[in-house]
Every structure is written in structure tokens, then in C-alpha cells.
C-alpha atoms as a PDB file:
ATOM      1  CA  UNK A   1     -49.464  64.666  31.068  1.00  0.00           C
ATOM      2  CA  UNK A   2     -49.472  61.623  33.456  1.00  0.00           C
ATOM      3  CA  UNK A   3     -48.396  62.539  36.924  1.00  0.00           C
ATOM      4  CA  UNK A   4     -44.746  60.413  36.651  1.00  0.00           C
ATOM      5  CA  UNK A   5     -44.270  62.444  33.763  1.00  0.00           C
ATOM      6  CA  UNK A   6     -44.527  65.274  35.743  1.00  0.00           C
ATOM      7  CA  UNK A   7     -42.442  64.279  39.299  1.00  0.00           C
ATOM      8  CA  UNK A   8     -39.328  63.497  36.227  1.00  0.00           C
ATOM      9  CA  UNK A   9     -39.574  67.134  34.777  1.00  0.00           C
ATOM     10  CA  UNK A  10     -40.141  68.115  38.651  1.00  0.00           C
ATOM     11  CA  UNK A  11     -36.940  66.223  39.731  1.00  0.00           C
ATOM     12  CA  UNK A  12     -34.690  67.272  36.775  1.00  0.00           C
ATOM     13  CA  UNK A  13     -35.653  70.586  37.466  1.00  0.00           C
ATOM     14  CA  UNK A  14     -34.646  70.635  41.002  1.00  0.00           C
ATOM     15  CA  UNK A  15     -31.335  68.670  40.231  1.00  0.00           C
ATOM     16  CA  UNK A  16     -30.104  71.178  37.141  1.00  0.00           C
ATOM     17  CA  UNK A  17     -30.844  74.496  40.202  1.00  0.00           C
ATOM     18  CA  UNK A  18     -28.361  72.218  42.494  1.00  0.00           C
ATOM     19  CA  UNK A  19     -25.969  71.491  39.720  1.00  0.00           C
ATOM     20  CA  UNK A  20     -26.070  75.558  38.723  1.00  0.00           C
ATOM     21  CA  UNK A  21     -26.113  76.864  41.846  1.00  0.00           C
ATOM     22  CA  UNK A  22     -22.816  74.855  42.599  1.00  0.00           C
ATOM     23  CA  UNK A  23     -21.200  75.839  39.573  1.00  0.00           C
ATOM     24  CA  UNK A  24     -21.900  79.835  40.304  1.00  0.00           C
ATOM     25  CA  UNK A  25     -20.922  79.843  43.851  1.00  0.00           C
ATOM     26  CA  UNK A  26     -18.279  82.562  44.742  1.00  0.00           C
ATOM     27  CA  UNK A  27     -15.365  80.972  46.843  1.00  0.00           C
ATOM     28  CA  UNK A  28     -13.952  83.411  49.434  1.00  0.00           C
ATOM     29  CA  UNK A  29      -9.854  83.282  49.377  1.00  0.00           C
ATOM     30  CA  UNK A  30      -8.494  84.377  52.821  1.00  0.00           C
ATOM     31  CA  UNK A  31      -4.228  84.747  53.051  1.00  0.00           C
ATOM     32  CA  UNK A  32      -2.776  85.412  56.098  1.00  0.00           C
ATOM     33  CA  UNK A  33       0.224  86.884  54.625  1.00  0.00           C
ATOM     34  CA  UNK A  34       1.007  90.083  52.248  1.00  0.00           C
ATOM     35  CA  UNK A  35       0.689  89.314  49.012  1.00  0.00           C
ATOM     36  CA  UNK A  36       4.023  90.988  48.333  1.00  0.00           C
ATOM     37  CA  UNK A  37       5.941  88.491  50.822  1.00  0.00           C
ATOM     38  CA  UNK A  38       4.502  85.672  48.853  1.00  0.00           C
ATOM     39  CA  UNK A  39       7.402  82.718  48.982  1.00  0.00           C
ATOM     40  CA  UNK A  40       8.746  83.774  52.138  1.00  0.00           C
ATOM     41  CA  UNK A  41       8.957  82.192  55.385  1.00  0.00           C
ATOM     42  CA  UNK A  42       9.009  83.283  58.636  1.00  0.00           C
ATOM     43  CA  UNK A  43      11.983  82.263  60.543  1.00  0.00           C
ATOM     44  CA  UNK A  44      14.502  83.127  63.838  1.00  0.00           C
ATOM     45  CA  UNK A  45      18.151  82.939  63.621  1.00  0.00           C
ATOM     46  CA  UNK A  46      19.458  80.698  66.269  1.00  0.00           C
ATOM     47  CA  UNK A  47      23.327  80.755  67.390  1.00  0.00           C
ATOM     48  CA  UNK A  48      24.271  77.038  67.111  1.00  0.00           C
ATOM     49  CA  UNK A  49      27.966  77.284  67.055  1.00  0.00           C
ATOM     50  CA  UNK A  50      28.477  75.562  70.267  1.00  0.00           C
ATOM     51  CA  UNK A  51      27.877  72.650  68.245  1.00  0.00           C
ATOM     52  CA  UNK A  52      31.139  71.382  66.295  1.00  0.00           C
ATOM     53  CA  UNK A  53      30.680  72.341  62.590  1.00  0.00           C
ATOM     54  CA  UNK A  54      27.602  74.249  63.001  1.00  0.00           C
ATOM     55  CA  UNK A  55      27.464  78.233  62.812  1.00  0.00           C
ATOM     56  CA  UNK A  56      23.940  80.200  62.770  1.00  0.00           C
ATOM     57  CA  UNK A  57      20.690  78.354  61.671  1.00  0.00           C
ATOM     58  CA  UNK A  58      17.688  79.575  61.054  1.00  0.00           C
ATOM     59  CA  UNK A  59      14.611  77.795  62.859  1.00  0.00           C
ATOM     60  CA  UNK A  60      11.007  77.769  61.357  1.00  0.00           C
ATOM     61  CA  UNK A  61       7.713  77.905  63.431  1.00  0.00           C
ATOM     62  CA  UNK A  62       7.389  74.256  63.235  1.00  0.00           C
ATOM     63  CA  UNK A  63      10.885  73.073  64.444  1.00  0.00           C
ATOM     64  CA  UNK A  64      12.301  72.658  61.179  1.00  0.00           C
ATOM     65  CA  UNK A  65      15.903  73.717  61.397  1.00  0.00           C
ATOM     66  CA  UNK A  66      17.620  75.113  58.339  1.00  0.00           C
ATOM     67  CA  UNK A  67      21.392  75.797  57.465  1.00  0.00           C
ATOM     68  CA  UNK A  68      21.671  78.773  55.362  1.00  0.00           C
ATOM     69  CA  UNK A  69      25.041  78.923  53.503  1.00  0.00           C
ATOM     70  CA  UNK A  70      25.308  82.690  52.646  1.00  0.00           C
ATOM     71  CA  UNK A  71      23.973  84.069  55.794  1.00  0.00           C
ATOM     72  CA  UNK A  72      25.323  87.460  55.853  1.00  0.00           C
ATOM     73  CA  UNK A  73      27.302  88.696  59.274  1.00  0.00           C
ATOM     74  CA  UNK A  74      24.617  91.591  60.250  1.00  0.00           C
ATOM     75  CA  UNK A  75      21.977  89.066  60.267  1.00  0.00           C
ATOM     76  CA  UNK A  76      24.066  86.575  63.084  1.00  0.00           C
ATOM     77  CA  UNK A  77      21.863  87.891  65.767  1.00  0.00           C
ATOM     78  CA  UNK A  78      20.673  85.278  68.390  1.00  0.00           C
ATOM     79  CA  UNK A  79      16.849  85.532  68.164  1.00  0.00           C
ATOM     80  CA  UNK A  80      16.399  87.603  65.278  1.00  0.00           C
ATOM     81  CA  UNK A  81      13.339  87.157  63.812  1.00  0.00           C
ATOM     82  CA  UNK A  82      13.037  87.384  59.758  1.00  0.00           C
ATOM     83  CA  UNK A  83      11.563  86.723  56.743  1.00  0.00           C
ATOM     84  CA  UNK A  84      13.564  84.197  54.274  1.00  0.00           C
ATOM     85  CA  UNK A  85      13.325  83.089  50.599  1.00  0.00           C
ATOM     86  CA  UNK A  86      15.087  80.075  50.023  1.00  0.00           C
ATOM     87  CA  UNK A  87      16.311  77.311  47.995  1.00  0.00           C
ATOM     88  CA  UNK A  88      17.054  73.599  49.145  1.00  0.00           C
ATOM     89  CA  UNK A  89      20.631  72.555  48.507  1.00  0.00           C
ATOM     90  CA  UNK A  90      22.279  69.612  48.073  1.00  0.00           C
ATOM     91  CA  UNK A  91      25.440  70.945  49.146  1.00  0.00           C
ATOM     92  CA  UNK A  92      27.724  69.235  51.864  1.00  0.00           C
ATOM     93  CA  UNK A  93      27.519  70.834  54.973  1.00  0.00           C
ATOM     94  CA  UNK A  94      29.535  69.552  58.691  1.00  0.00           C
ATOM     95  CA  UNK A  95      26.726  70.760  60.818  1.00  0.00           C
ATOM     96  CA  UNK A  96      24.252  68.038  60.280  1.00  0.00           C
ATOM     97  CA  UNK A  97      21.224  69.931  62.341  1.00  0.00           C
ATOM     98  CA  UNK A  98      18.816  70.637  59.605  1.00  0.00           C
ATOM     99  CA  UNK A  99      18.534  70.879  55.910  1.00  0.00           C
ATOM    100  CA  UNK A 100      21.336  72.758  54.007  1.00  0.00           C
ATOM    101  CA  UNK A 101      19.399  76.082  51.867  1.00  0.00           C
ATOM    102  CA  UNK A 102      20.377  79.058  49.501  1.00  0.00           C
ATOM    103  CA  UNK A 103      19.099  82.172  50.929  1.00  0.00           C
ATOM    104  CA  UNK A 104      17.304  84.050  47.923  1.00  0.00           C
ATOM    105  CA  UNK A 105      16.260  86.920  49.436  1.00  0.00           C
ATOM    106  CA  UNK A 106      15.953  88.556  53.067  1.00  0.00           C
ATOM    107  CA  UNK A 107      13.321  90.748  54.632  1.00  0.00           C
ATOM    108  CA  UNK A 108      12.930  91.919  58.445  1.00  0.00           C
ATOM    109  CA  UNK A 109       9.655  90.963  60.213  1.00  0.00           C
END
């Protein structure tokens, strides 16, 4: 067997390891959440209602205001910290501070 011969069966060799030893790595998943709270967000309830049209809002870790509609009265606590699941409306809405949402669900933090 002539020595090119040899460095091809050499180098395919080497490349098919690589290409199997890609293929069987194990990826490592990290979540920084509970998987049961999967879909919810993390939010505090903010008293906007010195502004005209606007009631309680919920704000989101990175500014984002939102403007539940069914926000029920024992959750209208300035500060409140919760956990949300929630639906983007389309729905009109006078207080024009963030987006308008359906609250789906609502667990404390």
C-alpha cells in the first residue's frame, strides 16, 4: 500500500471520530425556572391610576409595561410581586402605557 494511500485511510479515519464524536455528545439543559411555572412571567403590580385612564399595570423585569384587563381587586397591591400567564389582546384600552393582555392564570412569587 503506497504511503498516500495510507495518509487518505489515516485522514478519513480521523474525520469520521470528529464527525461521531459530535453526533454523540450529551448537551447539558440548565432552566432557571420550575418546570411547573413553565409560561409564566415574573412581574410587579404597579398603581398607575394617577394617570387618566390607566388603573394597575403590571411591570416586567425588563421595563415592559403590561395592562391586564381582568386583574382581580386582591391582587391591586402597589409592589406586589407575582407570577403571570398571559395572553396579548387586541382589545381597546384608554391607558395607553403598555400592551393590553388576558391574564390566564396567577401565582404568588
Amino acid at each position: 500500500m503506497s504511503d498516500k494511500l495510507k495518509l487518505k485511510y489515516l485522514l478519513f479515519f480521523v474525520a469520521l471520530m470528529i464527525f461521531i464524536s459530535g453526533c454523540c455528545t450529551s448537551k447539558r439543559q440548565t432552566t432557571t425556572s420550575i418546570p411547573n411555572d413553565e409560561g409564566y412571567e415574573i412581574v410587579t403590580v404597579i398603581d398607575y391610576t394617577e394617570l387618566s385612564g390607566c388603573g394597575f399595570i403590571f411591570m416586567v423585569n425588563d421595563s415592559t409595561k403590561l395592562i391586564p384587563q381582568n386583574l382581580p381587586d386582591s391582587l391591586k397591591q402597589n409592589n406586589l410581586k407575582i407570577k403571570i400567564k398571559y395572553k396579548a389582546t387586541n382589545k381597546p384600552n384608554i391607558c395607553m402605557a403598555g400592551k393590553t393582555i388576558d391574564v390566564i392564570d396567577i401565582k404568588p412569587q
